[in-house]
C-alpha atoms as a PDB file:
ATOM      1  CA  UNK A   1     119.022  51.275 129.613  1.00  0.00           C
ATOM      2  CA  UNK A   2     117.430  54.391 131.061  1.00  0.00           C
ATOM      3  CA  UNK A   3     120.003  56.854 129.699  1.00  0.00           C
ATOM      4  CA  UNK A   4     119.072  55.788 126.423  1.00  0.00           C
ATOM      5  CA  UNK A   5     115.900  55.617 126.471  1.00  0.00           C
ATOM      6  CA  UNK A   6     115.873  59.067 128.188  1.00  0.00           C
ATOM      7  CA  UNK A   7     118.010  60.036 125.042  1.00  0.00           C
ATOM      8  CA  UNK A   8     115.754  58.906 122.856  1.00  0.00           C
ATOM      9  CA  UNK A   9     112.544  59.797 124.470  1.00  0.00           C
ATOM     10  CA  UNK A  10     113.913  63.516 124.589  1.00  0.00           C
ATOM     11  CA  UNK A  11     114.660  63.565 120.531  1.00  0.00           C
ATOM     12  CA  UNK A  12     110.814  62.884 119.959  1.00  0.00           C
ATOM     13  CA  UNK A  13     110.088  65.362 122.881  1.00  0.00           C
ATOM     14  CA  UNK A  14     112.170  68.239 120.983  1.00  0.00           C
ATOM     15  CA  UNK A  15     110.195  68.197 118.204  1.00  0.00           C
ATOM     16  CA  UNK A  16     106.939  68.686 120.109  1.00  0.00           C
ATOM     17  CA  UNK A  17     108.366  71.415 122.052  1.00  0.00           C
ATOM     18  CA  UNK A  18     106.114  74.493 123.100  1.00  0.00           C
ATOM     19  CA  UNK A  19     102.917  72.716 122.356  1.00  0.00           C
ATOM     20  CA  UNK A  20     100.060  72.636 124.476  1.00  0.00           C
ATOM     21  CA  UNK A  21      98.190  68.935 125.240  1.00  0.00           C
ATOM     22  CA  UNK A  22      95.448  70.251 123.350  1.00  0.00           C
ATOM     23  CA  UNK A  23      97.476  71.097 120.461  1.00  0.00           C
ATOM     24  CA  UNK A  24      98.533  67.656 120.071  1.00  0.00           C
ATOM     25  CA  UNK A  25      97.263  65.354 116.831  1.00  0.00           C
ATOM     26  CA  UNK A  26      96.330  61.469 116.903  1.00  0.00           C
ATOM     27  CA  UNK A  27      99.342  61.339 114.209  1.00  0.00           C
ATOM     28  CA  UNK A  28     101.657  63.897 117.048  1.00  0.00           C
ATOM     29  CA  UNK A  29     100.663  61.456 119.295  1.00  0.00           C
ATOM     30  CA  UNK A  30     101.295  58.263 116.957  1.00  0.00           C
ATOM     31  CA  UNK A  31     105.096  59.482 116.662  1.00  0.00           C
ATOM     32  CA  UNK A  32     105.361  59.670 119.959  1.00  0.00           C
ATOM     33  CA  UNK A  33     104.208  56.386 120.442  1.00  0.00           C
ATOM     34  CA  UNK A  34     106.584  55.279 117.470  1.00  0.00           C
ATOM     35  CA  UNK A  35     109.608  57.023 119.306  1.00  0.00           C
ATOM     36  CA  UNK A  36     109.217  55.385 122.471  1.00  0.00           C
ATOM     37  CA  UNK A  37     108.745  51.971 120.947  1.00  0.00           C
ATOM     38  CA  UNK A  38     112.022  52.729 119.002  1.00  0.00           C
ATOM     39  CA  UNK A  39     113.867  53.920 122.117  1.00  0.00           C
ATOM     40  CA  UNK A  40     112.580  51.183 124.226  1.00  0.00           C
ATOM     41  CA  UNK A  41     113.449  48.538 121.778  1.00  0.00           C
ATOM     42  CA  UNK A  42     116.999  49.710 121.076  1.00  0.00           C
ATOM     43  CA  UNK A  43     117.858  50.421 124.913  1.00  0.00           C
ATOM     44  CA  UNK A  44     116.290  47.035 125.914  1.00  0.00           C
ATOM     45  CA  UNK A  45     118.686  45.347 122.830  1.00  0.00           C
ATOM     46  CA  UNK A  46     121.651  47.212 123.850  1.00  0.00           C
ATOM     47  CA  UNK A  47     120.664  45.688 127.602  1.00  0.00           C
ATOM     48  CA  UNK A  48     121.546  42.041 125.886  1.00  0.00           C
ATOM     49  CA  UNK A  49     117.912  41.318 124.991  1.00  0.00           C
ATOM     50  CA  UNK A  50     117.214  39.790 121.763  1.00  0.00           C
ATOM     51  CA  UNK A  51     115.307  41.827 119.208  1.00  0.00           C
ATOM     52  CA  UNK A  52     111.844  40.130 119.398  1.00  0.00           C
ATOM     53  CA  UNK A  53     112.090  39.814 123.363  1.00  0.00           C
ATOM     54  CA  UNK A  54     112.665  43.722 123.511  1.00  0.00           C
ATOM     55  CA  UNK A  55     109.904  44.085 120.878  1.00  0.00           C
ATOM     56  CA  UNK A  56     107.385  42.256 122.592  1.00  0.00           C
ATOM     57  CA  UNK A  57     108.526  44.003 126.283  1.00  0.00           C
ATOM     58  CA  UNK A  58     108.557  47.568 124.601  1.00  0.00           C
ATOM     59  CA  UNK A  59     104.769  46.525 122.928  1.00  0.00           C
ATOM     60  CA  UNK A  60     103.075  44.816 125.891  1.00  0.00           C
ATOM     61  CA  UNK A  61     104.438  48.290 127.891  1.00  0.00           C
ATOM     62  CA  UNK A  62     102.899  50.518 125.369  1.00  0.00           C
ATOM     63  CA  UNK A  63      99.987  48.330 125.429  1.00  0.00           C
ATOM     64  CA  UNK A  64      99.405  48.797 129.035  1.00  0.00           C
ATOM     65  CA  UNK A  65     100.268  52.305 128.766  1.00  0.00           C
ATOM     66  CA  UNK A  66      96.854  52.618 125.845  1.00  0.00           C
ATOM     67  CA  UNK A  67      94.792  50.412 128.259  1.00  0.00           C
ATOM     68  CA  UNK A  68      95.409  53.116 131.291  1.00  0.00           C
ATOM     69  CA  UNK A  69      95.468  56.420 129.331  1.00  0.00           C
ATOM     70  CA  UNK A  70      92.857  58.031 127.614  1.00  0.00           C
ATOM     71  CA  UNK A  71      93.093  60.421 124.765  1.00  0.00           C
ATOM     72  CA  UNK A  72      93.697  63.372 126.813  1.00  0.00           C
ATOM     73  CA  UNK A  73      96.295  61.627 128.979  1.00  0.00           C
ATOM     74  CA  UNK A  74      98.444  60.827 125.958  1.00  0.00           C
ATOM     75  CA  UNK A  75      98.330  64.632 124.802  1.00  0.00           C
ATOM     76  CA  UNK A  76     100.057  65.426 128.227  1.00  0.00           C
ATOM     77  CA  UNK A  77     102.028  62.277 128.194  1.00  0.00           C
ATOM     78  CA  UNK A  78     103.062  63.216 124.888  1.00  0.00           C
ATOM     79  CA  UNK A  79     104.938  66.720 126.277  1.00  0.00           C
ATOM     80  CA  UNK A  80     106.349  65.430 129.631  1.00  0.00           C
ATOM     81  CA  UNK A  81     109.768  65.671 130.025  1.00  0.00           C
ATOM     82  CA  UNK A  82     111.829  62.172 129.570  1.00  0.00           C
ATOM     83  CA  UNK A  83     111.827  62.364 133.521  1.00  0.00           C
ATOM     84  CA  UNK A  84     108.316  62.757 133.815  1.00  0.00           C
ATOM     85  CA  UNK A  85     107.352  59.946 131.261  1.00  0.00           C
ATOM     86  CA  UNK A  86     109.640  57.752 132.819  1.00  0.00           C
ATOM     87  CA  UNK A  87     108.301  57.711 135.650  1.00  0.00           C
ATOM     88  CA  UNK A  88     104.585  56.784 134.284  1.00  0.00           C
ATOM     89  CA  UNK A  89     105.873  54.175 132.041  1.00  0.00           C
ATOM     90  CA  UNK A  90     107.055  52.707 135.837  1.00  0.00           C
ATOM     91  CA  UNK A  91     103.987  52.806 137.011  1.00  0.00           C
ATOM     92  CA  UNK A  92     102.600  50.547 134.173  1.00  0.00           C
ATOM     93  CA  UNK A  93     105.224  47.793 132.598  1.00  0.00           C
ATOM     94  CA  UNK A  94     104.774  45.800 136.437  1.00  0.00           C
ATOM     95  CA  UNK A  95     102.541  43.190 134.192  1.00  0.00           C
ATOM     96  CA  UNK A  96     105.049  42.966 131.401  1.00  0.00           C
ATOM     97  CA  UNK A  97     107.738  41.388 133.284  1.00  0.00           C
ATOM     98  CA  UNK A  98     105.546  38.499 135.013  1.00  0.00           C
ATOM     99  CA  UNK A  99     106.596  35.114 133.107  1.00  0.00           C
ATOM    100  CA  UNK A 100     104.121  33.994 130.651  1.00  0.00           C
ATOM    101  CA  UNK A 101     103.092  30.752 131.452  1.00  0.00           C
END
């Protein structure tokens, strides 16, 4: 699951390549969101999970992601490396696997 979502997190990266945070647009930003979900959702699929279930992991991480980062934070988030992104997504999908109930 990580190598593709690496994979696909670095596609969306490429195209915001030499850019500065500061640079970077609510709809630059929007993409970005929009790739991840995309990645997330297809590596989570390929991982066995149905469809909705890796939609509504890959949403309630983003969510938690928007909850934690402000404006600013997304416009650096946005230009991190796969690596780098990674590793703040891991710091926020904790409440995403806890069984609803």
């Amino acid at each position: 699951m990580r190598m593709l979502f690496l994979l696909a997190l670095a596609l969306t990266i490429v195209g915001c390549a030499q850019r500065r945070p500061q640079d970077m647009t609510n709809t630059d930003i929007a993409k970005f969101k929009d790739g991840y979900l995309n990645g997330c959702s297809n590596s989570v699929v390929k991982r066995g999970a149905t469809p909705a279930r890796a939609s509504a992991l890959c949403g309630c991480i983003l969510n938690q992601l928007d909850s934690s980062l402000s404006h600013s934070d997304w416009q650096v988030a946005a230009l991190e490396t796969p690596q780098e992104f990674h590793e703040r997504v891991n710091a926020h999908w904790g409440p995403c696997l806890t069984p609803q109930g």
